[in-house]
Protein backbone atom coordinates (compact mmCIF):
# COMPACT_ATOMS: atom_id res chain seq x y z
CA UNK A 1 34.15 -32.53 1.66
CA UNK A 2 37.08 -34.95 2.04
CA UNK A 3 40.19 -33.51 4.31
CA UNK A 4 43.63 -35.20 3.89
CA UNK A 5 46.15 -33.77 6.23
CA UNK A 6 49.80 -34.73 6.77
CA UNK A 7 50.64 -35.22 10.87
CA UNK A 8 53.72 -33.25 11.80
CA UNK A 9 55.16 -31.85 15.34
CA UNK A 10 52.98 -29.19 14.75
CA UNK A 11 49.69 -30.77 14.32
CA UNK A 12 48.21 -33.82 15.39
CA UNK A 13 45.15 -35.18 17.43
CA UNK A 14 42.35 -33.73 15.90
CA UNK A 15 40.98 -30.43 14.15
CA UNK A 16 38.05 -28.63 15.41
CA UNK A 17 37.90 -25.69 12.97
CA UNK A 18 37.15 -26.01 9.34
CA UNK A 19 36.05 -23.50 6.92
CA UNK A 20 35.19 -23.35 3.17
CA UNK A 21 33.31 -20.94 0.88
CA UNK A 22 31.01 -22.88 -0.86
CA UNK A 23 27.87 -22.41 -3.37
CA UNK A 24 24.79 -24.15 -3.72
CA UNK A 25 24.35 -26.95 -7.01
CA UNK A 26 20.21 -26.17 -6.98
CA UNK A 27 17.82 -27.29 -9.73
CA UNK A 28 16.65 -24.30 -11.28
CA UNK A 29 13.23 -24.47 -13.46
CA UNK A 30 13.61 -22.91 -17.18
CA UNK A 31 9.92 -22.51 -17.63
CA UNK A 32 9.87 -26.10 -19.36
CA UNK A 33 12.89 -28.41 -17.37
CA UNK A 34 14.54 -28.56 -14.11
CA UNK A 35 18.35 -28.22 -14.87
CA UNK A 36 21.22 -28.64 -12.12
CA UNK A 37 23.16 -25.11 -11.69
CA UNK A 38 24.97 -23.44 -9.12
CA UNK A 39 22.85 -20.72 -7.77
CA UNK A 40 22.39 -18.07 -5.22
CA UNK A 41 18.50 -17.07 -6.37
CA UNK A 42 16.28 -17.18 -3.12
CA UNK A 43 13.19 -18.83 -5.43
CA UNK A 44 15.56 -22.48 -6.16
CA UNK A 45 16.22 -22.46 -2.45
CA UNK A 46 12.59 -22.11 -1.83
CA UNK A 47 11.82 -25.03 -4.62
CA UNK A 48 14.58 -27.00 -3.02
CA UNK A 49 13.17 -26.81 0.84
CA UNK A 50 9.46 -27.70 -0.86
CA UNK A 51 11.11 -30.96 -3.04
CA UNK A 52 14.71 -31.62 -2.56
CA UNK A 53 16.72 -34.54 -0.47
CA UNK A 54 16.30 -32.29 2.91
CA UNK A 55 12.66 -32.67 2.94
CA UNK A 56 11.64 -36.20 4.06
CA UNK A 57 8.32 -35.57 2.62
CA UNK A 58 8.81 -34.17 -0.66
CA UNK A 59 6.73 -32.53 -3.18
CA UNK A 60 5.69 -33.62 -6.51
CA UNK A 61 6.25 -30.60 -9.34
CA UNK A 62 2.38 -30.85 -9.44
CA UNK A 63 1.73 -29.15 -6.19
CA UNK A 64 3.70 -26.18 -7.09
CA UNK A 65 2.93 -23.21 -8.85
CA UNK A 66 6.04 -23.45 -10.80
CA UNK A 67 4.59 -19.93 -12.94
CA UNK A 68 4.35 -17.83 -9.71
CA UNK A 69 7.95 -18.99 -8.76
CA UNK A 70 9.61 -18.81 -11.86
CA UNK A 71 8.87 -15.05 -11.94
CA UNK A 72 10.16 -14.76 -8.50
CA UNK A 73 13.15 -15.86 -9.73
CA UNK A 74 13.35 -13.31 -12.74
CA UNK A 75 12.74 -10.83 -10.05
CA UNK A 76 15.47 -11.55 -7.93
CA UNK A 77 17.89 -11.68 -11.05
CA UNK A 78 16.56 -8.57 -12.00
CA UNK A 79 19.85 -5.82 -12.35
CA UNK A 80 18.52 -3.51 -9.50
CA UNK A 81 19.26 0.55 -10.23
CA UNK A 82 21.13 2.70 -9.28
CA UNK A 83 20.39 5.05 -6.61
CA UNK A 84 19.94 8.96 -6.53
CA UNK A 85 20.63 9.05 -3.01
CA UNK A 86 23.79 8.98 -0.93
CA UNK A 87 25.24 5.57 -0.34
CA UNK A 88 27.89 4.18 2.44
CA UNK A 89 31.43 3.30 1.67
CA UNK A 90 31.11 -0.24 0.05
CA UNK A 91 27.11 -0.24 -0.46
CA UNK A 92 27.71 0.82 -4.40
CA UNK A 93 25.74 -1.73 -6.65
CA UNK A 94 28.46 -3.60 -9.10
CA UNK A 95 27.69 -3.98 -12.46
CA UNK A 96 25.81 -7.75 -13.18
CA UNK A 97 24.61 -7.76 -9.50
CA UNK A 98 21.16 -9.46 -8.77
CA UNK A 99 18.57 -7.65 -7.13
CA UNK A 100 18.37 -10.50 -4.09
CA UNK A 101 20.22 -13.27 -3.46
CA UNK A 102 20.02 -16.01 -0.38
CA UNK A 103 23.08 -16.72 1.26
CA UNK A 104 22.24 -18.09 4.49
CA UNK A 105 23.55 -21.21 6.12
CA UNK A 106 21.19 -23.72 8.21
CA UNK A 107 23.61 -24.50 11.19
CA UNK A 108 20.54 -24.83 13.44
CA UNK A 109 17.34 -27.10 13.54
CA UNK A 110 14.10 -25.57 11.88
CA UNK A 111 10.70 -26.97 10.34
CA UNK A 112 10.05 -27.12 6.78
CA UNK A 113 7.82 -24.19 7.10
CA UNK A 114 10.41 -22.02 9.35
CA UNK A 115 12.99 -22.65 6.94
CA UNK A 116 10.86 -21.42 3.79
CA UNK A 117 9.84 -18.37 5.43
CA UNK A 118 13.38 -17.57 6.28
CA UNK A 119 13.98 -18.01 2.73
CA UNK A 120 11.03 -15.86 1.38
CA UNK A 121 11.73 -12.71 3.69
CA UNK A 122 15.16 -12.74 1.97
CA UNK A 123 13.33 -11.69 -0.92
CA UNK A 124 10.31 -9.65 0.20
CA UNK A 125 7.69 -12.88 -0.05
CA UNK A 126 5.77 -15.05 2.28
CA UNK A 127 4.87 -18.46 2.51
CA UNK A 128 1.49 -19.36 0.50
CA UNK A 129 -0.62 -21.99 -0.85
CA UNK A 130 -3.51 -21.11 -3.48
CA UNK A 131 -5.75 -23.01 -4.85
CA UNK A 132 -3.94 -26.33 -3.02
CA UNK A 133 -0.15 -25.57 -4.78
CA UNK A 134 2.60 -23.97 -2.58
CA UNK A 135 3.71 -20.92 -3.76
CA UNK A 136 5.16 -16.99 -2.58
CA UNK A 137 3.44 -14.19 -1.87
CA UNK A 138 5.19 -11.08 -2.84
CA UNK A 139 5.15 -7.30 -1.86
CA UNK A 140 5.63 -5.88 -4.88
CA UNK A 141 4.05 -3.23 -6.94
CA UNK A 142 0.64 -4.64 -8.32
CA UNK A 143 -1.80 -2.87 -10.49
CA UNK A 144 -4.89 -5.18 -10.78
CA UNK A 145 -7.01 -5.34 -7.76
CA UNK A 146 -8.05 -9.07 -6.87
CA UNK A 147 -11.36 -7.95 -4.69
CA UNK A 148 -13.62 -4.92 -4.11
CA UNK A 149 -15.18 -4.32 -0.72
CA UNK A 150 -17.52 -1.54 0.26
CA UNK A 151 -19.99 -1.56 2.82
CA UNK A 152 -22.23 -3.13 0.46
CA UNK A 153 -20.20 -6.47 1.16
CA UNK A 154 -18.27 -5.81 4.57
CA UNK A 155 -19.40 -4.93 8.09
CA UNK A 156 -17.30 -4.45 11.01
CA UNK A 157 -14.97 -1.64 9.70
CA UNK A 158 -12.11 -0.76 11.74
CA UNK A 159 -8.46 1.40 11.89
CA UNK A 160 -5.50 2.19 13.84
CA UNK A 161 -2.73 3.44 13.43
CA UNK A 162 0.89 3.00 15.47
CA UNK A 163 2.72 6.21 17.19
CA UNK A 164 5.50 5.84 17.25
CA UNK A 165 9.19 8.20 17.55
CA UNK A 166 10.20 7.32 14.20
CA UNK A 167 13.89 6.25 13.65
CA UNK A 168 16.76 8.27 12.57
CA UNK A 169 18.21 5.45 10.83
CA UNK A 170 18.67 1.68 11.23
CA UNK A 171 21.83 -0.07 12.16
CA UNK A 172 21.46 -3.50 9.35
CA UNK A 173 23.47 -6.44 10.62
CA UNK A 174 24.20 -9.08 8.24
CA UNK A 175 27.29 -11.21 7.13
CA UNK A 176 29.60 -9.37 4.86
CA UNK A 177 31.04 -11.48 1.94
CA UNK A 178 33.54 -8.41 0.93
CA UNK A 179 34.77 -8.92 4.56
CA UNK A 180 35.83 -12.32 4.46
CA UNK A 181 31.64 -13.33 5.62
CA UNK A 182 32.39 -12.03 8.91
CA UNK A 183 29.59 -10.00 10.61
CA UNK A 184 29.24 -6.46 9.74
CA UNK A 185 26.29 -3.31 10.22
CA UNK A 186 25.53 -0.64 8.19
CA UNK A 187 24.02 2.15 8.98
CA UNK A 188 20.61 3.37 6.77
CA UNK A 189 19.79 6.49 7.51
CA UNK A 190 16.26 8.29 7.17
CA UNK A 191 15.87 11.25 4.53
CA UNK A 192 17.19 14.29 6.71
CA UNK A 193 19.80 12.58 9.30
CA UNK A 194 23.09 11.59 8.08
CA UNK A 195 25.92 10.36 10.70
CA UNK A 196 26.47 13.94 11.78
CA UNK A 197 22.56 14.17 13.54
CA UNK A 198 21.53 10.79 14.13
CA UNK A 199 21.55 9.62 17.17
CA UNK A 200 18.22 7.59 17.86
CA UNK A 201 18.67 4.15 15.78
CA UNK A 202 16.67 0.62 15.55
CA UNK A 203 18.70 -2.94 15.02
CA UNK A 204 17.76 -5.01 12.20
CA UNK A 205 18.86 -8.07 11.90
CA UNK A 206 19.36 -10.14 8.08
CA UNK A 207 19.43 -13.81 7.80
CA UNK A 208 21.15 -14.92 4.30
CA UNK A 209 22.32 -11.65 3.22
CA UNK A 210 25.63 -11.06 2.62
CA UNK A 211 25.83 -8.46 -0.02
CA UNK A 212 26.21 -4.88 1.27
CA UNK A 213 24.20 -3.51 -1.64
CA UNK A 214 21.33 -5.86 -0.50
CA UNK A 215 21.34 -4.73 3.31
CA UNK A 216 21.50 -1.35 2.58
CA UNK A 217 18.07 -1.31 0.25
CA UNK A 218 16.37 -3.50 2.60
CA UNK A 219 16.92 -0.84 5.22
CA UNK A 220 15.38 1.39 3.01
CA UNK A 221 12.77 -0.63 2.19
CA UNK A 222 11.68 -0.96 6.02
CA UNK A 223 12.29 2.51 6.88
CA UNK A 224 9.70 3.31 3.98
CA UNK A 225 7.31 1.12 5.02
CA UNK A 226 7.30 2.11 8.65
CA UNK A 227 6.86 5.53 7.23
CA UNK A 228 4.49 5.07 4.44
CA UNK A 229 2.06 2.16 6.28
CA UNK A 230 1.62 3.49 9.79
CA UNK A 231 -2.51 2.22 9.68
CA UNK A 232 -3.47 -1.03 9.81
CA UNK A 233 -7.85 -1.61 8.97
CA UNK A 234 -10.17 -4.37 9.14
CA UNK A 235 -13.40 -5.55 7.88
CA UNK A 236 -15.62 -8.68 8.33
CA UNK A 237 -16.64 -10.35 4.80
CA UNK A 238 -18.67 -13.36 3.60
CA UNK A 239 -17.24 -15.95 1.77
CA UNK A 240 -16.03 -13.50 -1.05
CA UNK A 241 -12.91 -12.91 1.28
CA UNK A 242 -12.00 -16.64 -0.93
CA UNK A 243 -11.05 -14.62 -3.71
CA UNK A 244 -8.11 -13.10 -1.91
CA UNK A 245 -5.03 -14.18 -0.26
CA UNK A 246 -2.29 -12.92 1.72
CA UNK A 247 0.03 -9.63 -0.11
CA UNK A 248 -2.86 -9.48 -2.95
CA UNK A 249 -4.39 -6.06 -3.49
CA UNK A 250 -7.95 -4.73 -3.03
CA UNK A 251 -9.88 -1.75 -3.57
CA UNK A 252 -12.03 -0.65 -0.72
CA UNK A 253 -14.93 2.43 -0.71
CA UNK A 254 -16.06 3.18 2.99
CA UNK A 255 -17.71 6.47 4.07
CA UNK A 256 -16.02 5.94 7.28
CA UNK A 257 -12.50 7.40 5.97
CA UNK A 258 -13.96 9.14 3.29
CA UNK A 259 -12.51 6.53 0.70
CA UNK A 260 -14.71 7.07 -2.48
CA UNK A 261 -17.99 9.38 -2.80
CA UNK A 262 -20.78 6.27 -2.85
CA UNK A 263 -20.78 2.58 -3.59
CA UNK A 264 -23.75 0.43 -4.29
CA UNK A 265 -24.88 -2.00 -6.53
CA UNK A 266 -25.60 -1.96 -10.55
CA UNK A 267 -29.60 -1.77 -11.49
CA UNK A 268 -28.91 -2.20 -14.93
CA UNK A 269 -26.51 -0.77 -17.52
CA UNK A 270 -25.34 -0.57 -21.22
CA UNK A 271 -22.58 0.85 -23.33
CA UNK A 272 -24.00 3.97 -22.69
CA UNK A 273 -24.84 4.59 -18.99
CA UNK A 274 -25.75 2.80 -15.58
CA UNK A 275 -28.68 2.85 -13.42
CA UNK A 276 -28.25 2.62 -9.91
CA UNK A 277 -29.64 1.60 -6.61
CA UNK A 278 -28.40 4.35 -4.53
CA UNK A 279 -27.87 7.65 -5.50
CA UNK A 280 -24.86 9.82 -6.19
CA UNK A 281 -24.18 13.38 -5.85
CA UNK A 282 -21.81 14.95 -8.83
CA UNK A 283 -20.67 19.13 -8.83
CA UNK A 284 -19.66 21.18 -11.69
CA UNK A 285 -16.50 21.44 -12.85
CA UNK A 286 -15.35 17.95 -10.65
CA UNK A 287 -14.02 14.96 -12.61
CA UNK A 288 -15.68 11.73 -11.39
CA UNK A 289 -15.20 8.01 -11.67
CA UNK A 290 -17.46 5.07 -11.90
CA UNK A 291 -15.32 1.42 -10.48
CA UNK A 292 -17.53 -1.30 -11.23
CA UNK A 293 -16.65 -5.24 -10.25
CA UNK A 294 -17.65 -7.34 -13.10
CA UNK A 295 -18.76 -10.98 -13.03
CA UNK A 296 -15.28 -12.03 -13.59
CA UNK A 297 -13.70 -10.39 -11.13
CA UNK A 298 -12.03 -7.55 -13.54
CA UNK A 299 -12.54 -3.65 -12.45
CA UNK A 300 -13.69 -1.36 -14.75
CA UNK A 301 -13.20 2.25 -14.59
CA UNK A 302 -16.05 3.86 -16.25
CA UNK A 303 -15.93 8.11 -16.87
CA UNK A 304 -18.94 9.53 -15.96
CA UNK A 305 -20.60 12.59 -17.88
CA UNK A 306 -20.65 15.13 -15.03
CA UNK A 307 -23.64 16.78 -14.23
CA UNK A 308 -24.75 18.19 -10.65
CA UNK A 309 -27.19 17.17 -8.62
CA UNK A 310 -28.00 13.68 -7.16
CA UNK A 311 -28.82 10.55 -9.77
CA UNK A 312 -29.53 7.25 -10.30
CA UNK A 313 -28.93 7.16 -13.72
CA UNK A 314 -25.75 8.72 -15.37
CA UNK A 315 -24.75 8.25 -18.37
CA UNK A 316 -21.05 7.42 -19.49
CA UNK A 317 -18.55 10.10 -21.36
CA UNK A 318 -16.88 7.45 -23.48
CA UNK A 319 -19.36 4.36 -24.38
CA UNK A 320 -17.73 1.41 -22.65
CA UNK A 321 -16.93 -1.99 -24.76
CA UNK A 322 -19.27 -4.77 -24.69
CA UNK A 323 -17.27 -6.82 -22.49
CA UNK A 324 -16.88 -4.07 -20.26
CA UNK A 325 -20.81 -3.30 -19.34
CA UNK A 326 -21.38 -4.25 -15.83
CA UNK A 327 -24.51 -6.82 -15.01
CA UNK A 328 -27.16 -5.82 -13.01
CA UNK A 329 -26.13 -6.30 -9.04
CA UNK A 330 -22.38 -5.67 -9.97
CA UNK A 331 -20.77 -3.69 -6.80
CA UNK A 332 -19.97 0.08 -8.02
CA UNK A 333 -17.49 2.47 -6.45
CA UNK A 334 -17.69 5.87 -7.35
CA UNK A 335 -15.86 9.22 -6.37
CA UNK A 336 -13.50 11.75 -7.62
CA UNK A 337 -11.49 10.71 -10.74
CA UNK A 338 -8.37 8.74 -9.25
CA UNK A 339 -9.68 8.94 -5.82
CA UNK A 340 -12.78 6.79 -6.02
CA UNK A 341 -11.30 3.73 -3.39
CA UNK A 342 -8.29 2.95 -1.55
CA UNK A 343 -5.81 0.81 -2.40
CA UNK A 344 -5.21 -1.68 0.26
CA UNK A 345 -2.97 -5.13 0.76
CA UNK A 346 -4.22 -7.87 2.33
CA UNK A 347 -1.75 -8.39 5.46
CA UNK A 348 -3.86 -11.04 7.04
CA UNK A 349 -7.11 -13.19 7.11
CA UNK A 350 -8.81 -14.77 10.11
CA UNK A 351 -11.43 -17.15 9.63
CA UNK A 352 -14.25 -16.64 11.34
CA UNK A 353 -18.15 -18.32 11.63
CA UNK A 354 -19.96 -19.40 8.63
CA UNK A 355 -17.29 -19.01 6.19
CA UNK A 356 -16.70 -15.40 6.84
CA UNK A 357 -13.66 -14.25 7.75
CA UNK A 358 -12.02 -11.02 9.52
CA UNK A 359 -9.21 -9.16 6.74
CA UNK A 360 -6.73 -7.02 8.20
CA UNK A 361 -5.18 -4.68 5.61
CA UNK A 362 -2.85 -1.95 5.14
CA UNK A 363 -2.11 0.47 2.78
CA UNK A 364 -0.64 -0.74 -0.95
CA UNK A 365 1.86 2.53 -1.02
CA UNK A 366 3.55 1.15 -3.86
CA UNK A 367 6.51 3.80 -3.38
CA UNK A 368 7.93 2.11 -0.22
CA UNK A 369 9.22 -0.50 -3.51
CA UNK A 370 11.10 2.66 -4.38
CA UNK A 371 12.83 3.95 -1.44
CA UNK A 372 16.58 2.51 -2.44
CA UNK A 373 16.31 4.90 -5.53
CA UNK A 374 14.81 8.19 -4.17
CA UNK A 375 13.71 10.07 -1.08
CA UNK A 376 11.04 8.65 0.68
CA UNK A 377 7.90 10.91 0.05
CA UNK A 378 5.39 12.13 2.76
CA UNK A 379 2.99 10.16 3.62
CA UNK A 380 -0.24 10.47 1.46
CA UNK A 381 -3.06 8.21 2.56
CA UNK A 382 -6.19 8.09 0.55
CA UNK A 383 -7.54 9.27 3.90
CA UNK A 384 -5.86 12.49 4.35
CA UNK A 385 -6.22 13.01 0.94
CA UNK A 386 -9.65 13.01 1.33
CA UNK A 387 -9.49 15.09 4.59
CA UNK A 388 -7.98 18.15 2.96
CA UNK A 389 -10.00 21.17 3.52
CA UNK A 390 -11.76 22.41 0.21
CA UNK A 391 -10.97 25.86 -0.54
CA UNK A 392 -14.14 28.31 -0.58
CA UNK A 393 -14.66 30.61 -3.82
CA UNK A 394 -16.55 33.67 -4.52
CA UNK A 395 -17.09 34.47 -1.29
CA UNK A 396 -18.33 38.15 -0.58
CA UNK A 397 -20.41 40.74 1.63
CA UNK A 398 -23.29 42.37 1.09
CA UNK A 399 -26.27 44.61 2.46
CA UNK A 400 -29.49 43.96 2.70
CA UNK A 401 -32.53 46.73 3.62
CA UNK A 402 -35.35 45.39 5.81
CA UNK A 403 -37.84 47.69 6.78
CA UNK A 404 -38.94 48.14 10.74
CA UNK A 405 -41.97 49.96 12.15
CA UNK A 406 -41.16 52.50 9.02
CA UNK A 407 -37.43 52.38 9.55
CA UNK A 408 -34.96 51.27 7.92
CA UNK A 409 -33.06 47.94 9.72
CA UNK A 410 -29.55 47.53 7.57
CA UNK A 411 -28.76 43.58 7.66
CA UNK A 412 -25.15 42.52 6.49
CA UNK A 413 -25.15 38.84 4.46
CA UNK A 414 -22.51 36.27 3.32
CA UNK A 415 -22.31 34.23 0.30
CA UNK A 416 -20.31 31.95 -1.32
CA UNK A 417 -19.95 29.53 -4.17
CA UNK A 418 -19.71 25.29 -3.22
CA UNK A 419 -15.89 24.46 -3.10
CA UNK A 420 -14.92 22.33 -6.11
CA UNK A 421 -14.02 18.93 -5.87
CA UNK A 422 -15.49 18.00 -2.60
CA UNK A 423 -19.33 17.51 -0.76
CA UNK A 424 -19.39 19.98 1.70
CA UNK A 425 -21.93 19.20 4.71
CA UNK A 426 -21.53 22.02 6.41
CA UNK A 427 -19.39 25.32 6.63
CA UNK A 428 -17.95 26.99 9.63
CA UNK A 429 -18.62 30.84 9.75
CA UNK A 430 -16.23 32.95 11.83
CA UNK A 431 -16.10 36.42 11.77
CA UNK A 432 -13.85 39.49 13.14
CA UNK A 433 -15.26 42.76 14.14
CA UNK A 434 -12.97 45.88 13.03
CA UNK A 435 -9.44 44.57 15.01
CA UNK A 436 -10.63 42.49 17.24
CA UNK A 437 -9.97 38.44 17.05
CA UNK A 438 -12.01 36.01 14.97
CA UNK A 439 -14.59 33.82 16.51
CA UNK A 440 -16.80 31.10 15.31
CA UNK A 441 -20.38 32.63 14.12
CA UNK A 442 -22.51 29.77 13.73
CA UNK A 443 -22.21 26.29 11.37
CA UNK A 444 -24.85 26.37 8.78
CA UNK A 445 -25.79 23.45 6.02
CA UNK A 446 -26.45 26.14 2.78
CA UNK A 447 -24.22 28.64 1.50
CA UNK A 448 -25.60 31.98 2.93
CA UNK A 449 -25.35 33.26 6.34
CA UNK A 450 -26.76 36.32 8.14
CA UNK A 451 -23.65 38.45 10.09
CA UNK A 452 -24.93 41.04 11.45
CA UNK A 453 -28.45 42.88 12.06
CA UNK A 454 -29.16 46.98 12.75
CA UNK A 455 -25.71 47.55 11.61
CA UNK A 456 -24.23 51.09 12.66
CA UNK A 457 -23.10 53.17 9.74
CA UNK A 458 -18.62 53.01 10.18
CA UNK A 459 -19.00 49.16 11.29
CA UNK A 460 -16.59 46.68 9.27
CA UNK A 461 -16.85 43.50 8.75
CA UNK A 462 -14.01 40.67 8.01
């Protein structure tokens, strides 16, 4: 910038505040050329930090993965929608707005590495290199699971989860470009509170936003995900944690949580059906799944023919393709149909002895990505999914006659039918005598249960 100013009686010595609106000239990557264009697209600021003039030691195009970036980019151009949800004053999306853009300005010292996360966070991505070329890892909805883990191929299985006196809303500071870039805050509220009843609110602060649109759905987006991944897990693997990295998603099957009905390894298999080396336990009128990792890496969601009673071999309802057949020691998860694992993220990994390594994982919950657009649901973990108590059927009274020393001995019985859906271990009996107040009978493993013995003709039963 070149300043030519003419000295009158009312200026002269020397100026010490400047100021200019200015945009970035970035080379942006078509998919087959870099070409120079002015830009606001967080993934060209990223490039730029990894092989521009800033970086003393820049990187050849070789050592990125120019694929994974380039749909970053589309991503951040991406028109976003429009929400269903009250918005503040000034927060409306305008038509031909990008989803995310990066407007931040480095008037302060920072590594390479500090400056490309700032850059990535902008966007909801983190720093990466795979397979030795830098690259992003997004949080974004993802449908194909890069890993399985069961206890098959994990020890060490842990959880937790934060309490914590959730928000009412979150006051977003950022700098405002409709307000001449001067600092602003907005407030995000959370489904319920509006500015009438909230009164407990947490600060969060956004470097290189400057769109109100922007700040307000990344408020939703954390509010969501405080909301929606409270528990964080962990599990110890071999050198099969290689096949992951950092924001990829896994399926896990643990008995611990109650993720999945069984896991265990392939025997042998065909088109038609699947031996296996541990046993599983199927109920009538349940709809089951069979998850099998393949070779390859690719999971393969088999439908089993349901039939009750505990097997080894089951065969399949629909004959699966040829490339689809698992090999014998292929990991299998298996459980109720769309319930058979847990969809997890991988939020960390920490090497350990030997090649292993300790993962630390939370839930996917892909509908914190939609939190701008909607309410934000209740949480639904695979866990408390699991956890829900199975309703009992068919359950009724009845009398029994036993014989005594030549009398008659009246006995009173209960039976009932195995909930559907679930394995039941046990079953809590409690019972009430005419008006008096429940109480627990006895736990039993089967589905009958004596109540009561020498019963007095007029006594009820409840």
């Amino acid at each position: 910038v070149a300043l030519r100013i003419r000295a009158t009686d009312q200026l002269n010595g020397v100026i010490d505040r400047f100021s200019a609106i200015a945009s970035a000239v970035l080379s942006v990557w078509t998919g087959s050329a870099w070409v120079e264009r002015e830009t606001r697209n967080p993934a060209w600021v990223y490039c730029d930090i990894l092989r521009g003039r800033a970086n003393g030691r820049a990187l050849a195009d070789s050592r990125l993965d120019l694929n994974a970036l380039k749909a970053w980019a589309d991503a951040c151009d991406a028109a976003p929608a429009q929400p269903a949800l009250p918005v503040p004053d000034g927060a409306q999306v305008s038509a031909g707005e990008p989803y995310w853009t990066f407007d931040g300005v480095f008037d302060f010292r920072a590594s390479v590495f500090e400056a490309l996360k700032q850059v990535a966070a902008t966007a909801r991505a983190s720093f990466a290199v795979k397979d030795g070329r830098f690259t992003i890892v997004r949080d974004a909805p993802q449908g194909v699971p890069v890993q399985h883990f069961t206890p098959r191929n994990s020890i060490g299985f842990s959880g937790s989860r934060t309490f914590s006196e959730a928000p009412h809303g979150l006051k977003v500071r950022f700098i405002n470009e409709r307000k001449d870039y001067a600092e602003d805050e907005i407030a995000v509220y959370r489904d319920g509170y509006n500015a009438g009843n909230a009164s407990r609110f947490e600060t969060l602060e956004l470097f290189g936003v400057s769109r109100p649109a922007q700040a307000w759905r990344e408020g939703r987006y954390h509010l969501a995900a405080g909301q929606l991944r409270p528990d964080t897990y962990s599990l110890e693997v071999d050198i099969e944690h290689l096949a992951a990295t950092a924001g990829d998603l896994v399926r896990v099957s643990h008995d611990v949580v109650s993720w999945g009905q069984g896991y265990g390894r392939v025997k042998s298999a065909d088109p038609y059906g699947v031996f296996l080396d541990a046993p599983i336990t199927m109920q009538m009128g349940s709809g089951y799944a069979f998850r099998f990792r393949l070779a390859d890496g690719r999971s393969v969601v088999a439908n089993p023919v349901t039939t009750p009673g505990e097997h080894t071999f089951v065969p399949f309802a629909t004959t699966l393709g040829a490339g689809d057949v698992p090999a014998p020691g292929d990991l299998f998860l298996f459980g109720l149909w769309g319930q058979d694992s847990a969809e997890l993220l991988v939020r960390e990994i920490q090497p350990q002895r030997d090649l292993s390594a300790r993962l630390i994982l939370i839930d996917a919950a892909p509908l914190v990505h939609q939190a701008d657009r909607g309410a934000i649901p209740v949480l639904d973990t695979p866990a408390s999914t699991a956890l829900t108590p199975p309703v009992v059927s068919n359950l009724r009274l009845f009398e029994e006659v036993e014989w005594a020393g030549g009398e008659p001995l009246i006995v009173v019985k209960a039976r009932w039918a195995m909930p559907s859906g679930a394995l039941a271990t046990a079953f809590d009996v409690y019972l009430k005598t005419g008006d008096g107040p429940y109480r627990k009978l006895t736990s039993v493993t089967g589905r009958e249960v004596e109540i009561a013995r020498n019963v007095a003709v007029g006594e009820t039963f409840t």
